[in-house]
C-alpha atoms as a PDB file:
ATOM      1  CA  UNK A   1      43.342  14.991  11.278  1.00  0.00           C
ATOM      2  CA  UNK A   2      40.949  14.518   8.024  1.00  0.00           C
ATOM      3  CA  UNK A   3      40.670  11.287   9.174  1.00  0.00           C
ATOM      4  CA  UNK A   4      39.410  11.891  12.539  1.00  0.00           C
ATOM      5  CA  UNK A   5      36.946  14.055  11.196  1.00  0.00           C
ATOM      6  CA  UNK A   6      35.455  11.819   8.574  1.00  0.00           C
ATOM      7  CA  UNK A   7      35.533   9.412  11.769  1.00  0.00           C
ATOM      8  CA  UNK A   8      33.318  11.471  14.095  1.00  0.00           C
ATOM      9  CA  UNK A   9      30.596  12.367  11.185  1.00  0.00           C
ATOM     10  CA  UNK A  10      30.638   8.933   9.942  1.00  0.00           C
ATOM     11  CA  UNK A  11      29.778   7.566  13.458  1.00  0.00           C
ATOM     12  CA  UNK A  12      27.080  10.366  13.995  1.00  0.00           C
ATOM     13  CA  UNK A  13      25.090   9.984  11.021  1.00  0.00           C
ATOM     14  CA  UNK A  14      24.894   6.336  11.588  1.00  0.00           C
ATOM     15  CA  UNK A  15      23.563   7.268  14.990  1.00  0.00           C
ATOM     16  CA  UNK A  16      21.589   9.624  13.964  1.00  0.00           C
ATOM     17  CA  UNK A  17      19.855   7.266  11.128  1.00  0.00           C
ATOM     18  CA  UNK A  18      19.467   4.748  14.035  1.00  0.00           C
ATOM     19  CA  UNK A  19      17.510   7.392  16.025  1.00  0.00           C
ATOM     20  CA  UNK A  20      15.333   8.289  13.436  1.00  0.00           C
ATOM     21  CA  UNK A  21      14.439   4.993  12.572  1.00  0.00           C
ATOM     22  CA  UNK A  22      13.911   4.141  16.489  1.00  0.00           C
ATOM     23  CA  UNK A  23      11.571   7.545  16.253  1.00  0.00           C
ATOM     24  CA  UNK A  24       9.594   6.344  13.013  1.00  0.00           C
ATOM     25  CA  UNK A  25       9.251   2.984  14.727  1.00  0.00           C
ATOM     26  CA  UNK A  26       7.788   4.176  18.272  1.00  0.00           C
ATOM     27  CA  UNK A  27       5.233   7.034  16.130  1.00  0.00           C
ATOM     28  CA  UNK A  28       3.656   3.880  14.623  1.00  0.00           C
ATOM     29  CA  UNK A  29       3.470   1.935  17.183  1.00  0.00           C
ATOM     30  CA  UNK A  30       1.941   4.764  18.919  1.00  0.00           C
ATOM     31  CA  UNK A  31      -0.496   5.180  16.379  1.00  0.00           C
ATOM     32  CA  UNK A  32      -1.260   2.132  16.260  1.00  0.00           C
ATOM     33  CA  UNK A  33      -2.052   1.878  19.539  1.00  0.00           C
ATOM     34  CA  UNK A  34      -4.411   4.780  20.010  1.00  0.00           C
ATOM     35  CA  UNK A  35      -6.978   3.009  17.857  1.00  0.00           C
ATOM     36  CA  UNK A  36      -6.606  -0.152  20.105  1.00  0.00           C
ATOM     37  CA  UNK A  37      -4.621  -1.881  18.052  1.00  0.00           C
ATOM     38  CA  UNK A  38      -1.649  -4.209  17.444  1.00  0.00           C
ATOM     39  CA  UNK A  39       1.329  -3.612  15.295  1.00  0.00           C
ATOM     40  CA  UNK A  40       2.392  -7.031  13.509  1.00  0.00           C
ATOM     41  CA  UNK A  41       5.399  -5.799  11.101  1.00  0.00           C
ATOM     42  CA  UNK A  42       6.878  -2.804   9.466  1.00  0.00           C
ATOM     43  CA  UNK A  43       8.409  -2.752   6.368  1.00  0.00           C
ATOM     44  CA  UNK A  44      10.544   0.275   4.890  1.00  0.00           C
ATOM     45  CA  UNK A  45       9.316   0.873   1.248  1.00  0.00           C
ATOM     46  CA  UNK A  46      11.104   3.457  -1.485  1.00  0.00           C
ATOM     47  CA  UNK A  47       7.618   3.966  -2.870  1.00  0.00           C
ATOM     48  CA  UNK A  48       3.912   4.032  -1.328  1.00  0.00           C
ATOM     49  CA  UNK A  49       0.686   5.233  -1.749  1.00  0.00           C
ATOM     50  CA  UNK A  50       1.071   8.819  -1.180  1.00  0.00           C
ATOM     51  CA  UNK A  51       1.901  11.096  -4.113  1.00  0.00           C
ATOM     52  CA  UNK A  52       5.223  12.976  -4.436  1.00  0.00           C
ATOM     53  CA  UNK A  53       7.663  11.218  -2.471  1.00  0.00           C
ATOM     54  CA  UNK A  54      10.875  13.148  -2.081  1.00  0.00           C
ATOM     55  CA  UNK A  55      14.228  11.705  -1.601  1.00  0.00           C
ATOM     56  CA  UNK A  56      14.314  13.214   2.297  1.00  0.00           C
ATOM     57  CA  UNK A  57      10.981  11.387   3.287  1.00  0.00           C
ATOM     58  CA  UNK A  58      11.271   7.485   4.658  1.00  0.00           C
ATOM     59  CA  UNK A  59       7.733   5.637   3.902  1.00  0.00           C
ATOM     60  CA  UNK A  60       6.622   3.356   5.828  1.00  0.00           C
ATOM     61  CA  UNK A  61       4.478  -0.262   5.105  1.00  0.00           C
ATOM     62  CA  UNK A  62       2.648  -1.359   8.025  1.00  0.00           C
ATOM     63  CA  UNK A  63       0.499  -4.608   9.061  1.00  0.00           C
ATOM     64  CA  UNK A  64      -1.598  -3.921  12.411  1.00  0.00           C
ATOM     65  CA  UNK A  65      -4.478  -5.881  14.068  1.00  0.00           C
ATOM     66  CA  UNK A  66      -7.610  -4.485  15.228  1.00  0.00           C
ATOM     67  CA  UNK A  67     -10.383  -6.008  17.131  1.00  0.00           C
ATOM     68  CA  UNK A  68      -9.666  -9.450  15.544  1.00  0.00           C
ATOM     69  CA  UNK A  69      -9.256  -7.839  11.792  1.00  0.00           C
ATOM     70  CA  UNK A  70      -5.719  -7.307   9.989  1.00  0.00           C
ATOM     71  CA  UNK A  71      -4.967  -4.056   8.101  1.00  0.00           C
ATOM     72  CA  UNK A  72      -2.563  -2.292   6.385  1.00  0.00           C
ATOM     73  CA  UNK A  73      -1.335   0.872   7.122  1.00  0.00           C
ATOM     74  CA  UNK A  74       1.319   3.503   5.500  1.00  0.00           C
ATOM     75  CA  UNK A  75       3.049   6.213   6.827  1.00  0.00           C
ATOM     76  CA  UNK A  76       5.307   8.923   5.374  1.00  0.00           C
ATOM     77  CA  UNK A  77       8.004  10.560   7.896  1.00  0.00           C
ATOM     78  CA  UNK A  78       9.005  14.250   6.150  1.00  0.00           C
ATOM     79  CA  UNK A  79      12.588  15.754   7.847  1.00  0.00           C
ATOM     80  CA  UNK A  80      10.212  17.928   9.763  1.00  0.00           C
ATOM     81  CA  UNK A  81       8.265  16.029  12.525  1.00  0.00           C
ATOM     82  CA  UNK A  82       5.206  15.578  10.269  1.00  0.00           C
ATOM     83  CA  UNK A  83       3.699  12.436   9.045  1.00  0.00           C
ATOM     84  CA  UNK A  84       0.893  11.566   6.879  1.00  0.00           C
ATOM     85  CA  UNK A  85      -0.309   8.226   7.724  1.00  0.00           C
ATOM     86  CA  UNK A  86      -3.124   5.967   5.540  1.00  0.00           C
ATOM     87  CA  UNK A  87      -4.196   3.659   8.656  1.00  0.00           C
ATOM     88  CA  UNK A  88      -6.623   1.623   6.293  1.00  0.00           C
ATOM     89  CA  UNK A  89      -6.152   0.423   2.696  1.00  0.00           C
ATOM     90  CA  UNK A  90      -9.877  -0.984   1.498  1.00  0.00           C
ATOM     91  CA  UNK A  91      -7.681  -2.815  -1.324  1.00  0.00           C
ATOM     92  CA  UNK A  92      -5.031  -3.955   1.136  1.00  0.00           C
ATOM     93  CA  UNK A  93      -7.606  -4.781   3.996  1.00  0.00           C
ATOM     94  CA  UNK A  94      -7.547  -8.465   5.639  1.00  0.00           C
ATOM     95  CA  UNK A  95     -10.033 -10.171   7.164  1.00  0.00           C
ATOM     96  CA  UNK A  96      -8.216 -13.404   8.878  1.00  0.00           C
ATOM     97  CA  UNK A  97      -7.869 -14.196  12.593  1.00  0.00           C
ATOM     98  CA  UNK A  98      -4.631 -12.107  13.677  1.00  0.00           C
ATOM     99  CA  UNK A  99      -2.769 -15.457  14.444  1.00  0.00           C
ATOM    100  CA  UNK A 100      -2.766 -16.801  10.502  1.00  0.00           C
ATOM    101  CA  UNK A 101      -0.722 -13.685   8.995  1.00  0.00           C
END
């Protein structure tokens, strides 16, 4: 009977992990494309701009094009629905055609 249980909350936190990342993923591309632009890639990072990152937040590494330009944005998903997103990195910014990435 342990078994079984262990089983069933195995199965549903792998689902639920899957969901969340599905969740993170469609919020960025979202954001993304409110400014009119592109996302290229996303990359899952343990550390990022942002200052105090706690074990329970997931940050986020973006590349997205915009009117021709490439940038680089971050995100950080909390466990609440909250997010604080840097869409633009001056440091990180890239100015090539969005077809030589």
């Amino acid at each position: 009977m342990k078994s079984i249980v262990f089983a069933v909350l195995t199965v549903a936190t792998v689902i639920l992990t899957l969901l969340q990342k599905w969740f993170h993923l469609q919020k960025i591309k979202a954001r993304v494309l409110s400014l009119g632009g592109t996302v290229l890639r996303v990359e899952k990072k343990k550390i990022g701009p942002f200052v105090g990152i706690r074990k329970s937040q997931t940050v986020y590494k973006f590349i997205y094009e915009e009117k021709g330009r490439i940038y680089v944005g971050w995100v950080k998903f909390g466990a609440l629905p909250h997010a604080d997103w840097l869409l633009q990195s001056k440091e990180e910014q890239y100015e090539v055609l969005a077809g030589k990435l």
